[in-house]
PDB file of N, CA and C in Angstrom:
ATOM      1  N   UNK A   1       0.839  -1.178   0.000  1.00  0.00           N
ATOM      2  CA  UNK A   1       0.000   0.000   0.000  1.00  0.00           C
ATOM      3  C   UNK A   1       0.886   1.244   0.000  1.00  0.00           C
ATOM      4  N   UNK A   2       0.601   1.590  -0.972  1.00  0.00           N
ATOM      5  CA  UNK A   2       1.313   3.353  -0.752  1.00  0.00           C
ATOM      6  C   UNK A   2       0.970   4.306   0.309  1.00  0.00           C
ATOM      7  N   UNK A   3       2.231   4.958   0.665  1.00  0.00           N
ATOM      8  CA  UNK A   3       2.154   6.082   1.836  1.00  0.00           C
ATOM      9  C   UNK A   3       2.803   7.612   1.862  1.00  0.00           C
ATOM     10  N   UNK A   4       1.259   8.187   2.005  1.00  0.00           N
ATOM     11  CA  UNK A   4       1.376   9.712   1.591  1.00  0.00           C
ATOM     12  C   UNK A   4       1.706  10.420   2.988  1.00  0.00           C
ATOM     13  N   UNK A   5       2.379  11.254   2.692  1.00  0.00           N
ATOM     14  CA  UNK A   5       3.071  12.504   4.279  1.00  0.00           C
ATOM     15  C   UNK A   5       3.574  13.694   3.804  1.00  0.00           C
ATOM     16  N   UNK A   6       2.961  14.736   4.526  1.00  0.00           N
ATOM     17  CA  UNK A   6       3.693  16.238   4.082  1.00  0.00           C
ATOM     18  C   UNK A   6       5.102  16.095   4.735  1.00  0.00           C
ATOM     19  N   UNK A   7       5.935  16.395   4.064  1.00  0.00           N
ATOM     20  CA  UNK A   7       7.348  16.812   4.675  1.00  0.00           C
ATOM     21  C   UNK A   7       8.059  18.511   3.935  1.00  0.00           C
ATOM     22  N   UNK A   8       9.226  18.480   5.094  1.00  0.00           N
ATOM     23  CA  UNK A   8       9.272  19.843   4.775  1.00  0.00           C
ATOM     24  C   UNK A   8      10.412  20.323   4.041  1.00  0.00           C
ATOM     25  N   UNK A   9      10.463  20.835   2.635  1.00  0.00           N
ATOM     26  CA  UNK A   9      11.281  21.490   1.715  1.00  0.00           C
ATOM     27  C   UNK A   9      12.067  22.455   2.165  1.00  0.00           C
ATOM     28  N   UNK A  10      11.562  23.225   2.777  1.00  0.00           N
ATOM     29  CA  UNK A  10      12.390  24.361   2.699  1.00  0.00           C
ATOM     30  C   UNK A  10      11.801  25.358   3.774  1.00  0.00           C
ATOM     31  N   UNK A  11      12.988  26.108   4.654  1.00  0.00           N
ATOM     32  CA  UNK A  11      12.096  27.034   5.360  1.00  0.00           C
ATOM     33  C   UNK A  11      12.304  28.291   5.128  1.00  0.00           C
ATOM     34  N   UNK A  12      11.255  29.307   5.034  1.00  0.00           N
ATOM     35  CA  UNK A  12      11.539  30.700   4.703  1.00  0.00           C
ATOM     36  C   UNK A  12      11.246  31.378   5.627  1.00  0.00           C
ATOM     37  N   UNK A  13      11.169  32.862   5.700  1.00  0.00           N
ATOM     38  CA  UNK A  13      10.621  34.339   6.396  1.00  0.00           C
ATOM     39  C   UNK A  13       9.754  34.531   5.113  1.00  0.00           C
ATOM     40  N   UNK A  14       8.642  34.416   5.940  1.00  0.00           N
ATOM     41  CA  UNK A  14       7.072  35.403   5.146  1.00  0.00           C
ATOM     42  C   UNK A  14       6.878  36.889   5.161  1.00  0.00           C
ATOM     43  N   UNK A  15       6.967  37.628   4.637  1.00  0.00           N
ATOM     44  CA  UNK A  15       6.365  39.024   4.820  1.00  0.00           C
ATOM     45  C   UNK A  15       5.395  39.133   4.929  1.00  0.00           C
ATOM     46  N   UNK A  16       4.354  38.228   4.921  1.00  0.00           N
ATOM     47  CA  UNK A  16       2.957  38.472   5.216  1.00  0.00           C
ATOM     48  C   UNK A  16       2.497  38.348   6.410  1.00  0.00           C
ATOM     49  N   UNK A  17       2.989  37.025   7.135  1.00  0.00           N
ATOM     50  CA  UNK A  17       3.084  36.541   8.278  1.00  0.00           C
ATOM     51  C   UNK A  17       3.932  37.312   9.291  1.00  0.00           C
ATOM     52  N   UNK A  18       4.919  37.935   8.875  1.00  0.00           N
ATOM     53  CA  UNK A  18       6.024  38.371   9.338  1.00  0.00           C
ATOM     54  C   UNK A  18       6.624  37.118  10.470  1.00  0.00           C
ATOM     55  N   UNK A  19       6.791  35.793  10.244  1.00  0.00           N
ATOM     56  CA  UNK A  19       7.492  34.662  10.546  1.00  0.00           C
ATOM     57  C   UNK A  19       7.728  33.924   9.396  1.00  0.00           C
ATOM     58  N   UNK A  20       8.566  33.093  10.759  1.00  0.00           N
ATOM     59  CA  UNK A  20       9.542  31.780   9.418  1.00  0.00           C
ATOM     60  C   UNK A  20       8.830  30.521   9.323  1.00  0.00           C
ATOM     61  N   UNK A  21       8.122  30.101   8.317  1.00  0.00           N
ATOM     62  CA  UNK A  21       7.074  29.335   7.644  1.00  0.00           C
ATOM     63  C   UNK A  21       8.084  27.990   7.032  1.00  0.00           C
ATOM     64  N   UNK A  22       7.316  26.661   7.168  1.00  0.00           N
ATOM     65  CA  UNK A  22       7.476  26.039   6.590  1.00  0.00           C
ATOM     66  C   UNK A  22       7.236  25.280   5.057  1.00  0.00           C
ATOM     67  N   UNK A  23       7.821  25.168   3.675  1.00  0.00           N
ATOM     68  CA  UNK A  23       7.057  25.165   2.724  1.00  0.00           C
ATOM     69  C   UNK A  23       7.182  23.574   2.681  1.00  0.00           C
ATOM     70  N   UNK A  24       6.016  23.191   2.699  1.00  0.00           N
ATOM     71  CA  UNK A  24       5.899  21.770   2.401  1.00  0.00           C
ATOM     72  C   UNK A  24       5.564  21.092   1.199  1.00  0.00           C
ATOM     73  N   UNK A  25       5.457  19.762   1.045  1.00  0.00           N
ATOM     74  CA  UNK A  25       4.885  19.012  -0.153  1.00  0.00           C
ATOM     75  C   UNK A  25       4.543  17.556   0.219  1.00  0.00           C
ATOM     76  N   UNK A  26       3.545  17.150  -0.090  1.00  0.00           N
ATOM     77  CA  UNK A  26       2.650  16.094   0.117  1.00  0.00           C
ATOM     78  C   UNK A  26       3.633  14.882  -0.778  1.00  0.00           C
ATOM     79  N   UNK A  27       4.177  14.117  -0.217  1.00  0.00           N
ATOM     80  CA  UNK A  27       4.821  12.838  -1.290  1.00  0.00           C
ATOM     81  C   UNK A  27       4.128  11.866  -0.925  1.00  0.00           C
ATOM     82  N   UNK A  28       3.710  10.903  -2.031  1.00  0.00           N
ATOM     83  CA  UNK A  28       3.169   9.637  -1.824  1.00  0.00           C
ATOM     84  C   UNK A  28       4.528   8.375  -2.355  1.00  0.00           C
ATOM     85  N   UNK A  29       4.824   7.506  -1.315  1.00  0.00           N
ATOM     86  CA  UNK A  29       5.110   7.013  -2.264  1.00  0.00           C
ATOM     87  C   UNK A  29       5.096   5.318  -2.373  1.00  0.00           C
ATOM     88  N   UNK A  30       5.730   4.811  -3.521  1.00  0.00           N
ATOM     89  CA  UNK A  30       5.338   3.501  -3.513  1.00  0.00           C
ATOM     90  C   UNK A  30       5.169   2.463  -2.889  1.00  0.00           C
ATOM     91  N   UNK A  31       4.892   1.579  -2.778  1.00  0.00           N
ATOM     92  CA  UNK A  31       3.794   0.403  -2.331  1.00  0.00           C
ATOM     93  C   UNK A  31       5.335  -0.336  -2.065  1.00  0.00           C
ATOM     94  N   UNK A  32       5.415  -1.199  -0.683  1.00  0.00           N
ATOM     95  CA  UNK A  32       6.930  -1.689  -0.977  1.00  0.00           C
ATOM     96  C   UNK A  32       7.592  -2.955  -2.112  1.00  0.00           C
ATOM     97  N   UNK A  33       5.973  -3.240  -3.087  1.00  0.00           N
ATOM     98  CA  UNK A  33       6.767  -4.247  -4.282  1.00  0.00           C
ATOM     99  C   UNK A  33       6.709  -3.558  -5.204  1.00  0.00           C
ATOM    100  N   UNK A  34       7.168  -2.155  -4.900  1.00  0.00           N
ATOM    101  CA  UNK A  34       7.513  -1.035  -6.235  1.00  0.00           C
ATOM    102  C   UNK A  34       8.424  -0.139  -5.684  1.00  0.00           C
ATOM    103  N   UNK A  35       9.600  -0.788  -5.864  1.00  0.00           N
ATOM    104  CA  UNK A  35      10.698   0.012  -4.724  1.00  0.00           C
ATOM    105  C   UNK A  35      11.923   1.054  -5.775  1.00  0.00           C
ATOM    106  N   UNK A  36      11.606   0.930  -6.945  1.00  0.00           N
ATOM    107  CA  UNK A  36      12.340   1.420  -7.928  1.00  0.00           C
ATOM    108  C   UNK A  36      12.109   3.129  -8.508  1.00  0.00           C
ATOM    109  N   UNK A  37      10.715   3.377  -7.572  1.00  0.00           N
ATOM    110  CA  UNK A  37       9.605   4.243  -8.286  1.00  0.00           C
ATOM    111  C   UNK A  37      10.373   5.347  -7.349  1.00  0.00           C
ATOM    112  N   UNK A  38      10.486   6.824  -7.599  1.00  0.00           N
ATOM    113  CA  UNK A  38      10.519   7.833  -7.231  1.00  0.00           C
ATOM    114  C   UNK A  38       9.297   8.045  -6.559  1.00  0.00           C
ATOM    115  N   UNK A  39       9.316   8.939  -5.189  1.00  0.00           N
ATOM    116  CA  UNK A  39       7.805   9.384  -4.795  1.00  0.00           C
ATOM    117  C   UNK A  39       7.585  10.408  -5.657  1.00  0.00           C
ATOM    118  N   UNK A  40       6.066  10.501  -5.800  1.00  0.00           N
ATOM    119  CA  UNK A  40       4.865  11.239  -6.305  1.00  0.00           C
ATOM    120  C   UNK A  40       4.501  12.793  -5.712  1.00  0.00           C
ATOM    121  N   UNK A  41       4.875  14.104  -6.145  1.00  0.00           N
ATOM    122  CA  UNK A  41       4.441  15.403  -5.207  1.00  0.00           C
ATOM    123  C   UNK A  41       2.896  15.300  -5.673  1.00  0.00           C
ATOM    124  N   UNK A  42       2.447  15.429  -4.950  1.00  0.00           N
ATOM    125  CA  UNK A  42       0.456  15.439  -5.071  1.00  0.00           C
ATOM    126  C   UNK A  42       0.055  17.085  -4.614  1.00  0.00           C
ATOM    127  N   UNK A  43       1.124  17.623  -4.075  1.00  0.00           N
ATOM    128  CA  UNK A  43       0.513  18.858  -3.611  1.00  0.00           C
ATOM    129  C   UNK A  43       1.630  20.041  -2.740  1.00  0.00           C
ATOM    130  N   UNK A  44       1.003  20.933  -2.574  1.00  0.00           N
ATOM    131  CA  UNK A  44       2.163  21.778  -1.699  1.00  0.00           C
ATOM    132  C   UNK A  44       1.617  22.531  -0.955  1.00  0.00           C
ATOM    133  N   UNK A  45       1.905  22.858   0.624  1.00  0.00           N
ATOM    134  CA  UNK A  45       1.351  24.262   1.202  1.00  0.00           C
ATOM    135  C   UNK A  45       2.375  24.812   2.422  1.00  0.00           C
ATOM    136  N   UNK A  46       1.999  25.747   2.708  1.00  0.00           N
ATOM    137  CA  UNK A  46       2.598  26.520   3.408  1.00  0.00           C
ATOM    138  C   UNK A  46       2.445  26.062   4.833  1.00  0.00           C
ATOM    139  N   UNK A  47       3.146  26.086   5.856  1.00  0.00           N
ATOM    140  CA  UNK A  47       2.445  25.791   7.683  1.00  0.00           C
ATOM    141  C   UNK A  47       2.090  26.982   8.326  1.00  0.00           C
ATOM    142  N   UNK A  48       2.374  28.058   7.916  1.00  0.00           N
ATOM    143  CA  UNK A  48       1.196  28.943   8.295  1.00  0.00           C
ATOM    144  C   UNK A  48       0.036  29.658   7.220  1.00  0.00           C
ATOM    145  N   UNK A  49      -0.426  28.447   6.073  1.00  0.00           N
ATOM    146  CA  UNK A  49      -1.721  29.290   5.082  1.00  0.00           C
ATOM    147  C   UNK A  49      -2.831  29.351   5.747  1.00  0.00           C
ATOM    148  N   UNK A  50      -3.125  28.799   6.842  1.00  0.00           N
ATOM    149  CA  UNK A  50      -4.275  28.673   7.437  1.00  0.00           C
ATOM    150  C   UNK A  50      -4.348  30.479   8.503  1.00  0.00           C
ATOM    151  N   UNK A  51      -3.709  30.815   8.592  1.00  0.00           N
ATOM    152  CA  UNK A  51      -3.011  32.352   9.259  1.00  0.00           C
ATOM    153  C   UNK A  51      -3.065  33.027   8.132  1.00  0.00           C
ATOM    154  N   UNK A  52      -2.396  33.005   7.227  1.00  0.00           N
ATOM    155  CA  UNK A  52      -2.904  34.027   5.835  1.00  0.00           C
ATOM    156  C   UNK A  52      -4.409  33.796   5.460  1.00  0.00           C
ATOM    157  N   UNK A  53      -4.917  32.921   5.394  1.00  0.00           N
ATOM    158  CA  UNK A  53      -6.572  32.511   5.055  1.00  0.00           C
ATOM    159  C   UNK A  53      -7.099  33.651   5.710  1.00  0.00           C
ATOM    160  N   UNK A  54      -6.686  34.142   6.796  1.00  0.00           N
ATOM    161  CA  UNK A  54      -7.680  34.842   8.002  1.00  0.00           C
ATOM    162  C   UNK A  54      -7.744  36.167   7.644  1.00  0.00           C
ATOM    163  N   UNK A  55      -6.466  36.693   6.398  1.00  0.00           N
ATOM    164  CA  UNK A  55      -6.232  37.844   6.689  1.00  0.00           C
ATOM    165  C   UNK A  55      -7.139  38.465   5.293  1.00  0.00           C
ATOM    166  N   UNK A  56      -7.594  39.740   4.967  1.00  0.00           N
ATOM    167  CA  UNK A  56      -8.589  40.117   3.997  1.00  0.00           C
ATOM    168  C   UNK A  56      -7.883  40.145   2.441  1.00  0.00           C
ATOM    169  N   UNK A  57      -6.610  40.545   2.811  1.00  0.00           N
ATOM    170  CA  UNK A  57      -5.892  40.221   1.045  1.00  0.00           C
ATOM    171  C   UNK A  57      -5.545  38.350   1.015  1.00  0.00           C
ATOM    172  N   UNK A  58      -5.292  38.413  -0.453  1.00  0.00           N
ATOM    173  CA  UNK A  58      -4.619  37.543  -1.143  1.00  0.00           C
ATOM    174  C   UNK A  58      -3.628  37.157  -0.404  1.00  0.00           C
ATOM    175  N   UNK A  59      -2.648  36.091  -0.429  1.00  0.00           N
ATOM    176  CA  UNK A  59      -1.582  35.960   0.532  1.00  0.00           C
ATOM    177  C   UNK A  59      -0.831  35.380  -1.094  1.00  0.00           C
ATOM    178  N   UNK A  60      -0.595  34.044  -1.122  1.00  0.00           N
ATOM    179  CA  UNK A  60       0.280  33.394  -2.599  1.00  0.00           C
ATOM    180  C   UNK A  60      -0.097  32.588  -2.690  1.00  0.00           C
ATOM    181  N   UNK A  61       0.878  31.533  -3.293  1.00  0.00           N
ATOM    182  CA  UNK A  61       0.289  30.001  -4.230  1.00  0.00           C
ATOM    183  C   UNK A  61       0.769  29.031  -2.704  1.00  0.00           C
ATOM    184  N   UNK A  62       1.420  29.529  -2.191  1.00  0.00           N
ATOM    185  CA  UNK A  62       1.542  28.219  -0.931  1.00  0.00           C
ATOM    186  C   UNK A  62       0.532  28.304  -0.092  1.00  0.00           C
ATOM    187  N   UNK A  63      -0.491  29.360   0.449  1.00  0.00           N
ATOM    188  CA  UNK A  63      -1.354  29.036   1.462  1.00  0.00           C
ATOM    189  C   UNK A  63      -2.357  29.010   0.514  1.00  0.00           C
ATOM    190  N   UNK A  64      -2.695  29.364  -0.585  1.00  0.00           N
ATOM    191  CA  UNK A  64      -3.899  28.834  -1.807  1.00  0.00           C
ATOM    192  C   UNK A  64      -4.860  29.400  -1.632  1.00  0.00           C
ATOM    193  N   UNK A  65      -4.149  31.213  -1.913  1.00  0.00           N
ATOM    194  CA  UNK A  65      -5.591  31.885  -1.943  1.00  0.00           C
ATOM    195  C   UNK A  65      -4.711  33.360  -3.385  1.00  0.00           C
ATOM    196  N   UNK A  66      -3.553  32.637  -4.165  1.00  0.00           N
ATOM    197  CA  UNK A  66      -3.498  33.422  -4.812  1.00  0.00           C
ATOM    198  C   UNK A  66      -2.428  33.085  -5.546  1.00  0.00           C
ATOM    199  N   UNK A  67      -2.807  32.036  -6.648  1.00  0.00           N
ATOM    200  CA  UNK A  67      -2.252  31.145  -7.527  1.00  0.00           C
ATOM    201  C   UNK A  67      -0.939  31.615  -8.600  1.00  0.00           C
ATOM    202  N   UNK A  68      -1.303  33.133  -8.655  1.00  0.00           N
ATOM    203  CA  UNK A  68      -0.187  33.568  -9.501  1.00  0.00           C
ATOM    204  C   UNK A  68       0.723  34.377  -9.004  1.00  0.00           C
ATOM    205  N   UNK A  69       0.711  34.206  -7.375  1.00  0.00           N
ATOM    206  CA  UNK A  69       2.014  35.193  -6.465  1.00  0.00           C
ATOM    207  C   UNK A  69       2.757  34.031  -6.004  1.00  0.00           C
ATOM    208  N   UNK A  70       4.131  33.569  -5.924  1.00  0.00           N
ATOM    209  CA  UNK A  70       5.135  32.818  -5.308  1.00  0.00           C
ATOM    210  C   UNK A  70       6.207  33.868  -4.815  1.00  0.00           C
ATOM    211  N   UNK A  71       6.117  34.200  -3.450  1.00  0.00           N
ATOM    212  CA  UNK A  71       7.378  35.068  -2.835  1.00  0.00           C
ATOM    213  C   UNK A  71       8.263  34.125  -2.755  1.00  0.00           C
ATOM    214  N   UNK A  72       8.425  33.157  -2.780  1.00  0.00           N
ATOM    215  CA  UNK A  72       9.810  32.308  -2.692  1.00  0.00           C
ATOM    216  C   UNK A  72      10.347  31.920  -3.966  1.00  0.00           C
ATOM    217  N   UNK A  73       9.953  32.238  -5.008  1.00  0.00           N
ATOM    218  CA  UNK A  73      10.470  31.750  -6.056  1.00  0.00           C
ATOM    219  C   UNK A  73      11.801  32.394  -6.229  1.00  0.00           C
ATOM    220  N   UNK A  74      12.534  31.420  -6.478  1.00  0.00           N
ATOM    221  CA  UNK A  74      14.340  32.021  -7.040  1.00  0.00           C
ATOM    222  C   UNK A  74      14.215  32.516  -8.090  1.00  0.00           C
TER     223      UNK A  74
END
């Protein structure tokens, strides 16, 4: 049976939040008689989007209320 878990990529400073946020990503991965397979990203979010959710603007694409802003992008 395959097994999915957020783990954590990378940590930044938010300007929105004004703290240091975790950026995560959801990996699933293979079943153990498929041991050859790379895990699967299914998804990504931020550990504090649920704190930007609250606030009246847009925040970015990691807490998922504003698909075409990424402040972390290199």
């Amino acid at each position: 049976m395959a097994i999915s878990q957020w783990e954590t990529s990378q940590t930044r400073h938010c300007e929105h939040v004004n703290l240091d946020v975790n950026l995560e990503a959801r990996l699933v991965y293979p079943a153990e008689w498929l041991p050859d397979q790379a895990p699967r990203v299914f998804g990504h979010r931020c550990s504090h989007g649920m704190l930007c959710n609250q606030f009246a603007q847009p925040a970015c694409i990691w807490a998922g209320t504003n698909p075409d802003h990424d402040p972390f992008q290199v």
